[in-house]
Protein backbone atom coordinates (compact mmCIF):
# COMPACT_ATOMS: atom_id res chain seq x y z
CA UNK A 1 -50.22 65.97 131.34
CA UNK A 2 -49.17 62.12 131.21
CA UNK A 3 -49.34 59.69 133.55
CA UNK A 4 -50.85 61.90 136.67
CA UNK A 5 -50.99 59.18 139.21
CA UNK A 6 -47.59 58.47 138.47
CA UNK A 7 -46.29 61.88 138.73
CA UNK A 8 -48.23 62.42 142.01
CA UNK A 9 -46.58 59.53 143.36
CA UNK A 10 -43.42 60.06 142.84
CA UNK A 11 -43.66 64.03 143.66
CA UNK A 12 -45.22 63.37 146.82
CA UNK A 13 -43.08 60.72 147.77
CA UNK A 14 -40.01 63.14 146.83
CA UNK A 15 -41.48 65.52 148.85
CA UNK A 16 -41.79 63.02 151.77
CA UNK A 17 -37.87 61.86 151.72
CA UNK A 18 -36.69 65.79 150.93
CA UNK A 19 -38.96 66.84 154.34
CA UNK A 20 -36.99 63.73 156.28
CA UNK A 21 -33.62 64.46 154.83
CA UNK A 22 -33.72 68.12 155.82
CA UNK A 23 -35.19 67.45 159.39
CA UNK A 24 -32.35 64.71 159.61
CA UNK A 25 -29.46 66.76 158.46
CA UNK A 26 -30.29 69.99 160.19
CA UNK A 27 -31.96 69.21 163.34
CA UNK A 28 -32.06 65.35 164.27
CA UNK A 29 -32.50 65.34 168.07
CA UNK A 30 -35.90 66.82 167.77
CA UNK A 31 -36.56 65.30 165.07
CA UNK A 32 -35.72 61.75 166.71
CA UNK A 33 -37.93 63.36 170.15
CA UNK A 34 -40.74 63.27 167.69
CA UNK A 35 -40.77 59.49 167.91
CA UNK A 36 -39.39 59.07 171.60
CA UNK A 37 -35.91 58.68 170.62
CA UNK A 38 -33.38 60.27 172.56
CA UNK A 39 -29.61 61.23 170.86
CA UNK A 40 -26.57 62.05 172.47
CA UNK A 41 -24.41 65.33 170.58
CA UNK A 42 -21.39 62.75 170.15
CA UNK A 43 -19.83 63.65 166.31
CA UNK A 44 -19.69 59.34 165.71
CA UNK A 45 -23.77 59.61 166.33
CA UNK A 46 -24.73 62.73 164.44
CA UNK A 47 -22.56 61.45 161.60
CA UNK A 48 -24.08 58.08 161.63
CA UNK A 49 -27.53 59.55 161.78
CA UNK A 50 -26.86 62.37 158.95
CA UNK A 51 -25.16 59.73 156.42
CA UNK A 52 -28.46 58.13 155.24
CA UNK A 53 -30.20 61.07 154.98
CA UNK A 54 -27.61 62.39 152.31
CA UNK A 55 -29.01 59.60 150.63
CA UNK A 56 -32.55 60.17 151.23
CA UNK A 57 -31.92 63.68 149.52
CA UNK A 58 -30.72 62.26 146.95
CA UNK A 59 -33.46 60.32 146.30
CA UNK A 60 -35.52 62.83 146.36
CA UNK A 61 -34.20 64.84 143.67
CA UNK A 62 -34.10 61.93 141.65
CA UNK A 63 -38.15 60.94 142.14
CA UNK A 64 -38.25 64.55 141.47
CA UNK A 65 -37.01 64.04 138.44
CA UNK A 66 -39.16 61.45 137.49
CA UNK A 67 -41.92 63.32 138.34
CA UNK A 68 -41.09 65.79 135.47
CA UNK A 69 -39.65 63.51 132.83
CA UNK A 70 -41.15 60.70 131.96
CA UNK A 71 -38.33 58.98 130.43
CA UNK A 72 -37.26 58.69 133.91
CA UNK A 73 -39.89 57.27 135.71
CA UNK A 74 -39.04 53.53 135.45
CA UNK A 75 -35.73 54.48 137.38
CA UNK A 76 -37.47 56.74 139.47
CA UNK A 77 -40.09 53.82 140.80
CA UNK A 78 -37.64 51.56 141.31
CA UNK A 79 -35.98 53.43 143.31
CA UNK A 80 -39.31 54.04 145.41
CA UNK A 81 -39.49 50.57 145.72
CA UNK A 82 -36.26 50.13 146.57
CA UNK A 83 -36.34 53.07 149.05
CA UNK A 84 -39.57 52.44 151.12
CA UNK A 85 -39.56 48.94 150.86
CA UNK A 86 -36.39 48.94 152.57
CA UNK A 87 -37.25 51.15 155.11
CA UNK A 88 -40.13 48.96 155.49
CA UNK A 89 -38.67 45.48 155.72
CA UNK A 90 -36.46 46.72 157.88
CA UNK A 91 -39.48 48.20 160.81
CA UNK A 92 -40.75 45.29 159.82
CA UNK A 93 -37.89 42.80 161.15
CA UNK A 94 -37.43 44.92 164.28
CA UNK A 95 -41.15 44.60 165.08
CA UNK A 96 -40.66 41.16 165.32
CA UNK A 97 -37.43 40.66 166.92
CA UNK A 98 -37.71 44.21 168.69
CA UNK A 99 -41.02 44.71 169.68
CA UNK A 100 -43.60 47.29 168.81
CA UNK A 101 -42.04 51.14 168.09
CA UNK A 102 -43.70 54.53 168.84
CA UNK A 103 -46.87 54.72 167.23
CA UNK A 104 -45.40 57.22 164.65
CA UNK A 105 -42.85 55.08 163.55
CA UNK A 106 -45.84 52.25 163.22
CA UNK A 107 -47.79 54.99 161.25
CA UNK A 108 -44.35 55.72 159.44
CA UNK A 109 -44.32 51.47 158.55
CA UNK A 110 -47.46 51.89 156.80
CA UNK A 111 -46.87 54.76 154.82
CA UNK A 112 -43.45 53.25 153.32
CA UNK A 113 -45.07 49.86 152.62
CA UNK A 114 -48.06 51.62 150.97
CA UNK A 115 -45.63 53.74 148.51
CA UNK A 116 -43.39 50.85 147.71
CA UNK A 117 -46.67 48.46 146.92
CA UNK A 118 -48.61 51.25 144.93
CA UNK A 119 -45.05 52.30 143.10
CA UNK A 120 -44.48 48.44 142.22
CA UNK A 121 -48.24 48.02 141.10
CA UNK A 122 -47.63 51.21 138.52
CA UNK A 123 -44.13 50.41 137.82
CA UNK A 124 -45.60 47.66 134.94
CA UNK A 125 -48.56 50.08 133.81
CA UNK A 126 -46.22 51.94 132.15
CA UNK A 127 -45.72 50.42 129.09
């Protein structure tokens, strides 16, 4: 099998969004409990909360994808980068202006800045 790093990285990292898009869609309060965040049922707040993680599904299927096909791993980096680096520039910019989260979401931080760095550092290896 080719590139195994890169098809590790990109499974587990699609496996990571998939887990967080399902717990989002189908049962967000406890999933926001987990972290010491408290929802109210209003429709407005569940839909706000659900729309990204159509998108985080969607993701995942596509660093699926690039798992399997190697033709579409390029894509399928970028869009890690893209994907956790966002997540993580964003924690990032609340920690300063906000103040320091949960300690999950802190441990959360780490692991999104670690998959965008390591999925940036392979994305040029692949040539």
């Amino acid at each position: 099998m080719k590139r195994p790093l890169t098809r590790t990285l990109l499974g587990l990292s699609g496996v990571i969004l998939f887990g967080l898009a399902v717990a989002i869609l189908f049962n967000p309060v406890d999933f926001f409990a987990s972290s010491e965040i408290e929802l109210s049922q209003s429709a407005s707040l569940m839909s706000e909360i659900k729309a990204p993680a159509g998108l985080l599904l969607v993701s995942a299927l596509i660093l699926f994808a690039g798992a399997i096909n190697t033709q579409l791993m390029p894509v399928a980096l970028w869009l890690n980068i893209l994907v956790y680096g966002s997540y993580a520039v964003g924690r990032l910019i609340s920690i300063t202006l906000d103040g320091l989260p949960d300690q999950s979401l802190l441990i959360a931080t780490a692991i999104e800045l670690a998959i965008a760095l390591l999925s940036a550092w392979v994305l040029p290896r692949l040539a």
